[in-house]
N, C-alpha and C. Protein backbone atom coordinates (compact mmCIF):
# COMPACT_ATOMS: atom_id res chain seq x y z
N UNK A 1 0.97 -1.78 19.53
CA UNK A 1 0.16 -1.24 18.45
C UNK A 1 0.60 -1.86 17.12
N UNK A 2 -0.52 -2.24 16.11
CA UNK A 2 -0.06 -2.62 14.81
C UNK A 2 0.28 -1.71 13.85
N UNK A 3 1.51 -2.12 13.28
CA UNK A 3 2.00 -1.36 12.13
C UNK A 3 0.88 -0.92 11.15
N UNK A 4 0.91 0.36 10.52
CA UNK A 4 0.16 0.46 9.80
C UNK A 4 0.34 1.41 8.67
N UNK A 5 -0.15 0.76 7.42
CA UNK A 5 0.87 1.43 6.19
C UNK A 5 -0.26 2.41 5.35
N UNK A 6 -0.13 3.62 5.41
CA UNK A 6 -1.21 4.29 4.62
C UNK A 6 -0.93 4.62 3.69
N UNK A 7 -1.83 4.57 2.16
CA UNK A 7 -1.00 5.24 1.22
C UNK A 7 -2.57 5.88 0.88
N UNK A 8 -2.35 7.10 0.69
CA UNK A 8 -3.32 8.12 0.55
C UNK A 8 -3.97 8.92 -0.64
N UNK A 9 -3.26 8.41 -1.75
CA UNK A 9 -2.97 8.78 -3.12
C UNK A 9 -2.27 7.75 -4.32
N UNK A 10 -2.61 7.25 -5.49
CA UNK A 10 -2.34 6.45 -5.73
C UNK A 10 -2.43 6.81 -7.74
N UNK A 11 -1.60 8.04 -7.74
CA UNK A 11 -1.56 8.54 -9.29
C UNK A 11 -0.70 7.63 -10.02
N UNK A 12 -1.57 7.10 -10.80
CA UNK A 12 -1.05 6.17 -12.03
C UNK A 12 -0.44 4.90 -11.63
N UNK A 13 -1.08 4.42 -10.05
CA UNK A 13 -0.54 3.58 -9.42
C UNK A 13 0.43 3.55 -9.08
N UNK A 14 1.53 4.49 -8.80
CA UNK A 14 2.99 4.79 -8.26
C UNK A 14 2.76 4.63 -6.98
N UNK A 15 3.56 4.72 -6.41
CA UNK A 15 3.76 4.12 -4.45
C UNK A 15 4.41 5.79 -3.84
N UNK A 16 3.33 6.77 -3.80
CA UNK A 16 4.00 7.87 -3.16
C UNK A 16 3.12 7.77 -1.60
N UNK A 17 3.98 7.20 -0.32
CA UNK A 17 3.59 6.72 0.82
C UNK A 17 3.61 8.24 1.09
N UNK A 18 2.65 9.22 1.95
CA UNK A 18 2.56 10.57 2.28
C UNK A 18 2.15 10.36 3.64
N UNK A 19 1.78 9.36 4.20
CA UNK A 19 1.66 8.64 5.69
C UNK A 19 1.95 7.60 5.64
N UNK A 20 2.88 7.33 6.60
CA UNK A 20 3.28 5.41 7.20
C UNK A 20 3.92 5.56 8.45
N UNK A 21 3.79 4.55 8.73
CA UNK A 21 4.34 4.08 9.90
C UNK A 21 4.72 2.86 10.01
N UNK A 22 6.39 2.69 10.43
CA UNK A 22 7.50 1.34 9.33
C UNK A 22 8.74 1.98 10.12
N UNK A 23 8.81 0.59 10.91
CA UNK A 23 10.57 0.68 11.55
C UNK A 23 11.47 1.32 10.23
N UNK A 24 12.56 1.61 11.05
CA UNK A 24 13.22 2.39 9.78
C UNK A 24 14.17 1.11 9.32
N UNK A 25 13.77 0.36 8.82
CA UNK A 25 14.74 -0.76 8.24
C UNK A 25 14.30 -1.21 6.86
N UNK A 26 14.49 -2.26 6.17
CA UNK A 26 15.02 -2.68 4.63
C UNK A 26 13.38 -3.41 4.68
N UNK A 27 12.82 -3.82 5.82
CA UNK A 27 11.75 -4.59 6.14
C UNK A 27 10.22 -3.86 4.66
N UNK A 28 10.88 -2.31 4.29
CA UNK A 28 9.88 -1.89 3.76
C UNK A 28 9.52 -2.67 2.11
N UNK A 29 10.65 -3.00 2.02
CA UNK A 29 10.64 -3.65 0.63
C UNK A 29 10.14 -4.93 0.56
N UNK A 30 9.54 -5.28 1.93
CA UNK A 30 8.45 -6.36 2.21
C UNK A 30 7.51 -5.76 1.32
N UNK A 31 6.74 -4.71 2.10
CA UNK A 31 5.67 -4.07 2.02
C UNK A 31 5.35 -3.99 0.89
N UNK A 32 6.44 -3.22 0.21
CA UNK A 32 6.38 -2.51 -1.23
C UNK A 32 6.22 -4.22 -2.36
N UNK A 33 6.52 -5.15 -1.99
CA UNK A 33 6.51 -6.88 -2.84
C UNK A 33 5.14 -7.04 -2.45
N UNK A 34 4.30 -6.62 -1.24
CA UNK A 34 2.99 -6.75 -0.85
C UNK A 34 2.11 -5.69 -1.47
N UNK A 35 2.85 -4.94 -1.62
CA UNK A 35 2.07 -3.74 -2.91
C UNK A 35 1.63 -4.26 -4.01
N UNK A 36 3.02 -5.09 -4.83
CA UNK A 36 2.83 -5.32 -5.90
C UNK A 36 1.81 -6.57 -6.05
N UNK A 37 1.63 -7.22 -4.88
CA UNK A 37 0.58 -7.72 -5.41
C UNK A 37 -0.66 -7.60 -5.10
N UNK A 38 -1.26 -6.61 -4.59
CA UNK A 38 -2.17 -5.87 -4.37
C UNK A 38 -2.79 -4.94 -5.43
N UNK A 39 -1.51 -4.84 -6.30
CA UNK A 39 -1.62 -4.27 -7.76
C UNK A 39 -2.25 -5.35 -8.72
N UNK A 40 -1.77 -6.87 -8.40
CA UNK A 40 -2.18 -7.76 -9.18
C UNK A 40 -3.58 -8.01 -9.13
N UNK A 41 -4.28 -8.38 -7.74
CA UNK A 41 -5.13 -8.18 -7.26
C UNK A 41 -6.34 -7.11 -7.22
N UNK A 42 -5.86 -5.94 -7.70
CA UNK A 42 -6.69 -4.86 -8.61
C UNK A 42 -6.98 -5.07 -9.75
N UNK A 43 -6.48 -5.84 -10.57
CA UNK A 43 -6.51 -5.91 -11.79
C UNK A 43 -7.42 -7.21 -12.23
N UNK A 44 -7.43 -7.59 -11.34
CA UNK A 44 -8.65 -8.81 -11.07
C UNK A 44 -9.83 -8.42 -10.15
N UNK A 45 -9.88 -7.29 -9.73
CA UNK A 45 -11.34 -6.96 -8.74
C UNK A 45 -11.47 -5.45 -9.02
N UNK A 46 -12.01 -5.32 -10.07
CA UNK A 46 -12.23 -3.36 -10.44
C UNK A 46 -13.01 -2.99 -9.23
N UNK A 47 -12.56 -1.72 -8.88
CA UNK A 47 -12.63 -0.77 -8.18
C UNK A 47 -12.34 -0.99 -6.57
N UNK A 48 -11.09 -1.90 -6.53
CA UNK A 48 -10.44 -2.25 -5.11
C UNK A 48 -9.84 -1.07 -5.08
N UNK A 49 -9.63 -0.21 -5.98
CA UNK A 49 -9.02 0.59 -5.05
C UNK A 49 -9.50 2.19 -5.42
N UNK A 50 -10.69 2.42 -5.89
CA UNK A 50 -11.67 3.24 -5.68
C UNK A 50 -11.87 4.67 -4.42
N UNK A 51 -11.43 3.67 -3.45
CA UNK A 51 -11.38 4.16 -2.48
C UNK A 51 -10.41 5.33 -1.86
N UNK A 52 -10.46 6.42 -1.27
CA UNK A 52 -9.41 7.43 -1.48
C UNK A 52 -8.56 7.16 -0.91
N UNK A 53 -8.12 5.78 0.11
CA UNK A 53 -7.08 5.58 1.08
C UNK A 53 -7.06 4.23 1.07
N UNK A 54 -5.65 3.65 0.38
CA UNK A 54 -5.49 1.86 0.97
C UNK A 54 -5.38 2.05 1.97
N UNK A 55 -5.35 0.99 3.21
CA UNK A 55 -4.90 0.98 4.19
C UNK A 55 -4.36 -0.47 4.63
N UNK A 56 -3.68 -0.50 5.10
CA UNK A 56 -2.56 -2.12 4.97
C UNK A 56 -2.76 -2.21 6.37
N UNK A 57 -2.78 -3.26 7.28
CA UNK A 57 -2.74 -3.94 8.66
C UNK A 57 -1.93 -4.82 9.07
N UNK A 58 -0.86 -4.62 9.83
CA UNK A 58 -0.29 -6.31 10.03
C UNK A 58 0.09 -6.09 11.28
């Protein structure tokens, strides 16, 4: 099964993960560098994240 990272809420753009699913290792601070530019990437495409749930795939 693929990992899969939900973030469900996204106040003031802070990273409060309230569902995930993520070996328990350091691997998350991948994720969280893949956040940030997903943040960048919002800021160049209004209303990417509109939506009430990111949902990440890998």
């Amino acid at each position: 099964m693929t990992p899969k990272v939900v973030i469900s809420h996204l106040p003031n753009y802070q990273l409060p993960i309230t569902n995930y699913q993520l070996p328990i290792t350091n691997s998350h601070f991948l994720y969280w560098e893949l956040f940030q530019d997903l943040l960048s990437y919002k800021s160049s495409k209004p209303g990417f994240f509109e939506k009430p749930g990111l949902y990440i795939f890998f």
